[in-house]
N, C-alpha and C. Protein backbone atom coordinates (compact mmCIF):
# COMPACT_ATOMS: atom_id res chain seq x y z
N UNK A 1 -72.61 81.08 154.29
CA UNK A 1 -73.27 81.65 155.45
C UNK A 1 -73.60 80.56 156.45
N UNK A 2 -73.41 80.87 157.51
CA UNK A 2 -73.64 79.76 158.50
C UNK A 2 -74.59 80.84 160.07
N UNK A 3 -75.61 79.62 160.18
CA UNK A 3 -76.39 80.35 161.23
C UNK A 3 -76.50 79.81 162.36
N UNK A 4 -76.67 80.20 163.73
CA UNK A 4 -76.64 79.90 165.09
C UNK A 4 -77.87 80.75 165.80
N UNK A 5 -78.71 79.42 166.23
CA UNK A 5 -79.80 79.98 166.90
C UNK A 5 -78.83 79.90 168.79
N UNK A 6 -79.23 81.11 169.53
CA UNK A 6 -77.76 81.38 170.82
C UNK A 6 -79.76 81.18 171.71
N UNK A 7 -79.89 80.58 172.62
CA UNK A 7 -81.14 80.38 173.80
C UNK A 7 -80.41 81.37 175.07
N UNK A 8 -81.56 82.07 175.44
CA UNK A 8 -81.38 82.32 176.73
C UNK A 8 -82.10 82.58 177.60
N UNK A 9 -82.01 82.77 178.54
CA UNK A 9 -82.97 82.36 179.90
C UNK A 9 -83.02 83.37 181.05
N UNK A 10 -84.26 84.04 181.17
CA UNK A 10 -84.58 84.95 182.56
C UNK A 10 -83.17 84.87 183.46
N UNK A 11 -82.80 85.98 183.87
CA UNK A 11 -81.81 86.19 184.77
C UNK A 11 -82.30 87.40 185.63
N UNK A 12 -82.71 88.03 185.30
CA UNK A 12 -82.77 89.76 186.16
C UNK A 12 -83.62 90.67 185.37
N UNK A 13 -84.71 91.36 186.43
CA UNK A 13 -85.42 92.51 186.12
C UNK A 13 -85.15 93.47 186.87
N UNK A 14 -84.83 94.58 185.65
CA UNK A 14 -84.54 95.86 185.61
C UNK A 14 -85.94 96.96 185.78
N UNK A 15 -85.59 98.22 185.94
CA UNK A 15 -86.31 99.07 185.74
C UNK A 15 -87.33 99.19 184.49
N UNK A 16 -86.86 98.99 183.30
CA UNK A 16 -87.49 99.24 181.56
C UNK A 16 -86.62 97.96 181.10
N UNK A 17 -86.10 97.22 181.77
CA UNK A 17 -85.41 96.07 181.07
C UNK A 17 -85.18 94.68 181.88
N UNK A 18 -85.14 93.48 181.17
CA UNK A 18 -85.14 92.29 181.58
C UNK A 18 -83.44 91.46 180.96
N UNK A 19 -82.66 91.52 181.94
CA UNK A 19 -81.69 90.56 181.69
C UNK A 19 -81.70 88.91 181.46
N UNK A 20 -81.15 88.54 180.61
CA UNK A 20 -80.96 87.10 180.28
C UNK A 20 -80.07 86.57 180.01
N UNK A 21 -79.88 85.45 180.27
CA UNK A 21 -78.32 84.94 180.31
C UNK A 21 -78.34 83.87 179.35
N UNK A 22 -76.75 83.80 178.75
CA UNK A 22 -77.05 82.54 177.43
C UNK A 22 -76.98 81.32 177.83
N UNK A 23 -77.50 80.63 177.41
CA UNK A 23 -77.57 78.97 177.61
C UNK A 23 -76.58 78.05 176.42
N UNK A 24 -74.88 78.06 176.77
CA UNK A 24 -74.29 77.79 175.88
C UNK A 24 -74.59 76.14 175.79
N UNK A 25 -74.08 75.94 174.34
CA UNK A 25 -74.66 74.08 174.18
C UNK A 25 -73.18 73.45 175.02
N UNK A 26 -73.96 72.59 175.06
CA UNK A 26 -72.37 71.37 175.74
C UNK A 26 -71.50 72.04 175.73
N UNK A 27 -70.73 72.13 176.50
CA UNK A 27 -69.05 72.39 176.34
C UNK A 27 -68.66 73.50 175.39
N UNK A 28 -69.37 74.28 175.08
CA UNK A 28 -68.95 75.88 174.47
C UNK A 28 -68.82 76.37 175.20
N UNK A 29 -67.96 77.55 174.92
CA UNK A 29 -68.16 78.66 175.93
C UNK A 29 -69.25 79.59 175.26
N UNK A 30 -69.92 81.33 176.06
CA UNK A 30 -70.83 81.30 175.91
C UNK A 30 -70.25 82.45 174.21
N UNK A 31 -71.31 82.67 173.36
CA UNK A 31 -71.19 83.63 172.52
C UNK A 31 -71.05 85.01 172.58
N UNK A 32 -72.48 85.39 173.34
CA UNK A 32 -72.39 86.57 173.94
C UNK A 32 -73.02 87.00 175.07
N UNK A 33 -73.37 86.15 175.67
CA UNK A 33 -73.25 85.93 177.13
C UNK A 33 -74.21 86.40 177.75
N UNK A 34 -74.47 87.60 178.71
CA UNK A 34 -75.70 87.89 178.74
C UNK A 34 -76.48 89.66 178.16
N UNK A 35 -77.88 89.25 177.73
CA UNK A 35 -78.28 90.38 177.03
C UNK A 35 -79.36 91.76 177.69
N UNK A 36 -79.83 92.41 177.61
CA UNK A 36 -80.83 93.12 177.78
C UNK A 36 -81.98 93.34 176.91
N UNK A 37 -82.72 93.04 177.12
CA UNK A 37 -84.21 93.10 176.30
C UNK A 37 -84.87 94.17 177.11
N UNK A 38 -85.36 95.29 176.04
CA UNK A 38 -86.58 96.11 177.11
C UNK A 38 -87.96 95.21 177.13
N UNK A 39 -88.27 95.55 178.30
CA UNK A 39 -89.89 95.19 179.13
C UNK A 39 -91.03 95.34 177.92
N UNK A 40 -90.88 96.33 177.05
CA UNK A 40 -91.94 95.96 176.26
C UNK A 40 -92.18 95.41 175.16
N UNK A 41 -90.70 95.09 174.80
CA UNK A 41 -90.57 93.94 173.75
C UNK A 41 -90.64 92.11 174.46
N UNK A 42 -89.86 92.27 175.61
CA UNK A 42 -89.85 91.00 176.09
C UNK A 42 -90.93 90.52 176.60
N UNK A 43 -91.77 91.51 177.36
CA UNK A 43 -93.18 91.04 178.05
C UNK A 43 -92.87 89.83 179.54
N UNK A 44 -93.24 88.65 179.56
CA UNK A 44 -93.13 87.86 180.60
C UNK A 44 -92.68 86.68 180.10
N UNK A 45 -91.71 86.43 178.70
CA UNK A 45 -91.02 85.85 178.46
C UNK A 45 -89.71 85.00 179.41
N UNK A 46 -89.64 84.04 179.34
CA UNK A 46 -88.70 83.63 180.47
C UNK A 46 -87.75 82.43 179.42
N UNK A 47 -87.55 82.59 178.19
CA UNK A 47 -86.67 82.28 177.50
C UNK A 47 -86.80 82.91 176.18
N UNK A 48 -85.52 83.25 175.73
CA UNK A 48 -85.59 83.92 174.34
C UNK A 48 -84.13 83.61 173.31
N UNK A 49 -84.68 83.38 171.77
CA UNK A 49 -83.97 82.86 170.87
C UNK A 49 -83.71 84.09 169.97
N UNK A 50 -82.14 83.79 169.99
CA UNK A 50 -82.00 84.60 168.96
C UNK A 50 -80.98 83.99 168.15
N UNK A 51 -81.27 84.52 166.50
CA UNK A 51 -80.37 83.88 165.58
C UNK A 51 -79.51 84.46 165.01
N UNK A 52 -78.19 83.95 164.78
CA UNK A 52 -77.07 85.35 164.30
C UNK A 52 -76.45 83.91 162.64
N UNK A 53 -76.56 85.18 162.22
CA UNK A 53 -76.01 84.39 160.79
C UNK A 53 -74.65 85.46 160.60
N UNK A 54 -73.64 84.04 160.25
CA UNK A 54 -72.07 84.95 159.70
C UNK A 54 -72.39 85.28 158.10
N UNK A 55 -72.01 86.45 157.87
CA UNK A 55 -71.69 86.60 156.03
C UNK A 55 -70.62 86.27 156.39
N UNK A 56 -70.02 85.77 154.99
CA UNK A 56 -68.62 85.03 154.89
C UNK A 56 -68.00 86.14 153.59
């Protein structure tokens, strides 16, 4: 199993939702690029981590 914490960063507010865009490391391209978080999970967050683990 191998895990990847993906950062991303305030881009756009929506109606019930806050867009964010990924912050790929050096010279990657991005994973999955940009996300939607609703407003009442994200709150006034202006960066957010998320971790994706592969099963193998």
């Amino acid at each position: 199993m191998s895990k990847t914490i993906i950062t991303f960063e305030f881009e756009k507010q929506n109606k019930n939702s806050i867009r964010y865009k990924e912050m790929p490391k050096d010279g990657m391209p991005p994973i999955l690029g940009s996300i939607y978080i609703q407003k009442w999970f994200a709150g006034n967050s202006k960066t957010i981590e998320i971790t994706l683990e592969k099963k193998e």
